[in-house]
C-alpha atoms as a PDB file:
ATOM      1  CA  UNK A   1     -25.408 -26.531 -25.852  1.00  0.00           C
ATOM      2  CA  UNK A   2     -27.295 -25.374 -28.903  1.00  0.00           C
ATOM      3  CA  UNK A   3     -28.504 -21.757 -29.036  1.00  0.00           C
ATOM      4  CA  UNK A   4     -27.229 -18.571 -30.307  1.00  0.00           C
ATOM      5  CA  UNK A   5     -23.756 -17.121 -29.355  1.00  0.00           C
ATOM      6  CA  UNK A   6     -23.853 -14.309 -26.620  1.00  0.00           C
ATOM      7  CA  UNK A   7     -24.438 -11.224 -28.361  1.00  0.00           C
ATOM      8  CA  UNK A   8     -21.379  -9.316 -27.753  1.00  0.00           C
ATOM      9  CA  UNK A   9     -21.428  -5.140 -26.950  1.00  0.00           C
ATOM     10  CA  UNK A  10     -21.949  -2.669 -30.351  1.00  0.00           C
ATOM     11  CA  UNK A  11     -18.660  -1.151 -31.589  1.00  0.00           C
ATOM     12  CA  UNK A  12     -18.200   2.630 -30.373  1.00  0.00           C
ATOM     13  CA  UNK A  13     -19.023   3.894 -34.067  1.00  0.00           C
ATOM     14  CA  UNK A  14     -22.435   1.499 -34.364  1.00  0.00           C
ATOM     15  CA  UNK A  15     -23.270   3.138 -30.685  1.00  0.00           C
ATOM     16  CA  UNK A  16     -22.834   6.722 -32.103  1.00  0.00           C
ATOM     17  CA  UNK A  17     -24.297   6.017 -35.682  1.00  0.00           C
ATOM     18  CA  UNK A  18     -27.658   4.264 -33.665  1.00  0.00           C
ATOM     19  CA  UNK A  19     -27.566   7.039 -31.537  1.00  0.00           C
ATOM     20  CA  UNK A  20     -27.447   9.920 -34.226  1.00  0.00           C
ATOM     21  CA  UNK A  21     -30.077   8.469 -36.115  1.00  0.00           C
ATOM     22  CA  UNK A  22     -32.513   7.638 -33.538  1.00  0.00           C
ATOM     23  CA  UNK A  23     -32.065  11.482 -32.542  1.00  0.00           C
ATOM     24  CA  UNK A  24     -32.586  12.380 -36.149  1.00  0.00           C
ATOM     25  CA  UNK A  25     -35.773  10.723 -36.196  1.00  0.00           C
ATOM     26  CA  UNK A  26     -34.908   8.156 -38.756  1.00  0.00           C
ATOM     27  CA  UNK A  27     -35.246   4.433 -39.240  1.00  0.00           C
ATOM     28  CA  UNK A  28     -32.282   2.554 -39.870  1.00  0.00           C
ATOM     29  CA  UNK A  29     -34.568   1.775 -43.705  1.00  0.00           C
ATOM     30  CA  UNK A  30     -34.435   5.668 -44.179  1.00  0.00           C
ATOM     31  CA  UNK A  31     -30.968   6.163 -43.681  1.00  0.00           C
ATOM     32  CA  UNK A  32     -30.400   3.287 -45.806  1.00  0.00           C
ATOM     33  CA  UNK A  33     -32.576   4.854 -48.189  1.00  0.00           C
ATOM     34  CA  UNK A  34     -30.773   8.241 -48.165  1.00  0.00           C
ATOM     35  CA  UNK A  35     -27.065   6.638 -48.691  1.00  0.00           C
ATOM     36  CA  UNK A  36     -28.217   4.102 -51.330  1.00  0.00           C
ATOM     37  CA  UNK A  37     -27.152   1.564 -49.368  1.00  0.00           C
ATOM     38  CA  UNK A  38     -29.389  -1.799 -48.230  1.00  0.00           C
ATOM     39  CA  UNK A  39     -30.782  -1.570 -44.418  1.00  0.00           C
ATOM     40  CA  UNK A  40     -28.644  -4.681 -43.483  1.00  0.00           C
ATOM     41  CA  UNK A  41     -25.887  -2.530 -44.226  1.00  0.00           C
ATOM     42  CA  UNK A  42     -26.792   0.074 -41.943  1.00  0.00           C
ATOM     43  CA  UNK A  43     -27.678  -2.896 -39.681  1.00  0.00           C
ATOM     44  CA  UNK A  44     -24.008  -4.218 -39.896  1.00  0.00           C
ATOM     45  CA  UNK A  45     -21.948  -0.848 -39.069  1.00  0.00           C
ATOM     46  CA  UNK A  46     -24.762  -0.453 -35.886  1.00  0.00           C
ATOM     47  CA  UNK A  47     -24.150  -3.748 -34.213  1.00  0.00           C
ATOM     48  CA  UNK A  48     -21.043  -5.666 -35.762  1.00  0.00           C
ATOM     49  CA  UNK A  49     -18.390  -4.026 -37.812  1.00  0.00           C
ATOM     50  CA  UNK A  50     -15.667  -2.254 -35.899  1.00  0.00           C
ATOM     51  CA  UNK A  51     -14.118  -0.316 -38.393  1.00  0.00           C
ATOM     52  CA  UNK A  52     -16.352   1.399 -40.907  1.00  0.00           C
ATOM     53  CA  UNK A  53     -14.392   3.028 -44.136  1.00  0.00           C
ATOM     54  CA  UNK A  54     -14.027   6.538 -43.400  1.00  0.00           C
ATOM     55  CA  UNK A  55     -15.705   6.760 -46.688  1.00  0.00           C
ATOM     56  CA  UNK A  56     -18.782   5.781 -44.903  1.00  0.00           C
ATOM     57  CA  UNK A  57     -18.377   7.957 -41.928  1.00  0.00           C
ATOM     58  CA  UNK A  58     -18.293  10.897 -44.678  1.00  0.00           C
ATOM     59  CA  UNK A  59     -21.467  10.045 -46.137  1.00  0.00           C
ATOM     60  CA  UNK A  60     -23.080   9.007 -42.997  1.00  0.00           C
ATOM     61  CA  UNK A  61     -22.920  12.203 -41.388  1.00  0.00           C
ATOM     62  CA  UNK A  62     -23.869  13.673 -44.068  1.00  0.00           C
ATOM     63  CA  UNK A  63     -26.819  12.339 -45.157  1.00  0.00           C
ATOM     64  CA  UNK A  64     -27.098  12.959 -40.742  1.00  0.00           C
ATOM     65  CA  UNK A  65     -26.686  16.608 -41.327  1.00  0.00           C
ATOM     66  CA  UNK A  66     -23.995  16.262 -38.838  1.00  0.00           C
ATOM     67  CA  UNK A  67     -20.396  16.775 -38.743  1.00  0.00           C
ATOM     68  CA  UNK A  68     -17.624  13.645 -38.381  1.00  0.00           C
ATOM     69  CA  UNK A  69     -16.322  15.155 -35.634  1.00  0.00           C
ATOM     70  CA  UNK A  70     -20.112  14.729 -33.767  1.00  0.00           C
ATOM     71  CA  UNK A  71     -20.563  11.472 -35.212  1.00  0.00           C
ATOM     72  CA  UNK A  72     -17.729  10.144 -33.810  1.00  0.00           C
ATOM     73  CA  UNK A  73     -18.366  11.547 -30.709  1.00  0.00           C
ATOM     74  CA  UNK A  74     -15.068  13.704 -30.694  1.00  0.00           C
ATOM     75  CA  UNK A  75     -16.839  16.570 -30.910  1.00  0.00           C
ATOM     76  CA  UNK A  76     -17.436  18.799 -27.267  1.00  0.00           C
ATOM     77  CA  UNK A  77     -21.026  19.651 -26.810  1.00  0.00           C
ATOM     78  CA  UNK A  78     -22.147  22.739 -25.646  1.00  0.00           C
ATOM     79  CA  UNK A  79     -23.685  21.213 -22.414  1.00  0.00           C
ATOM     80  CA  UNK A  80     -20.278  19.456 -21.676  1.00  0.00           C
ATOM     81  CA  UNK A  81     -17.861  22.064 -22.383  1.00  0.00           C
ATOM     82  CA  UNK A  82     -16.335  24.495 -19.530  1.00  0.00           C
ATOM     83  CA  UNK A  83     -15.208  27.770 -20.976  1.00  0.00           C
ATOM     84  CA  UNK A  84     -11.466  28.421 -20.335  1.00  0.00           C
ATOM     85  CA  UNK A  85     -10.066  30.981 -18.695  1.00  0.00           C
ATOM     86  CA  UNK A  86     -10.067  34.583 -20.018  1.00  0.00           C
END
């Protein structure tokens, strides 16, 4: 049969980095724009590439405002966290 391939799931890291963005307000042209990079890059590391250089997780969340912990979604947020006991 002719046609496109399924489209398999995003990588964990594209989920994150889409999800970041979107919640920073920004295209995927104006992050592009902010790491000097071409939007089919940003494109690539959102839907396809499984392992980004940490190089690029650096400068992603920073030019997120956000730290690589959060980005990668290793970081506990405030909602989600129980306090321990005291």
């Amino acid at each position: 049969m002719a046609g496109r391939p399924a489209e398999k799931e995003a990588p964990f890291f594209g989920k994150r980095l889409s999800a970041v963005r979107r919640s920073k307000g920004l295209t995927q042209q104006q992050l592009a724009d902010k790491l000097g990079i071409k939007r089919s890059l940003i494109d690539y590391y959102e839907t396809r590439s499984p392992n980004p250089a940490l190089d690029f997780i650096e400068r992603s969340a920073a030019a997120l405002e956000v730290s690589v912990a959060e980005l990668l979604g290793s970081q506990p947020n405030a909602s989600r966290s129980k306090p321990g006991p005291q």
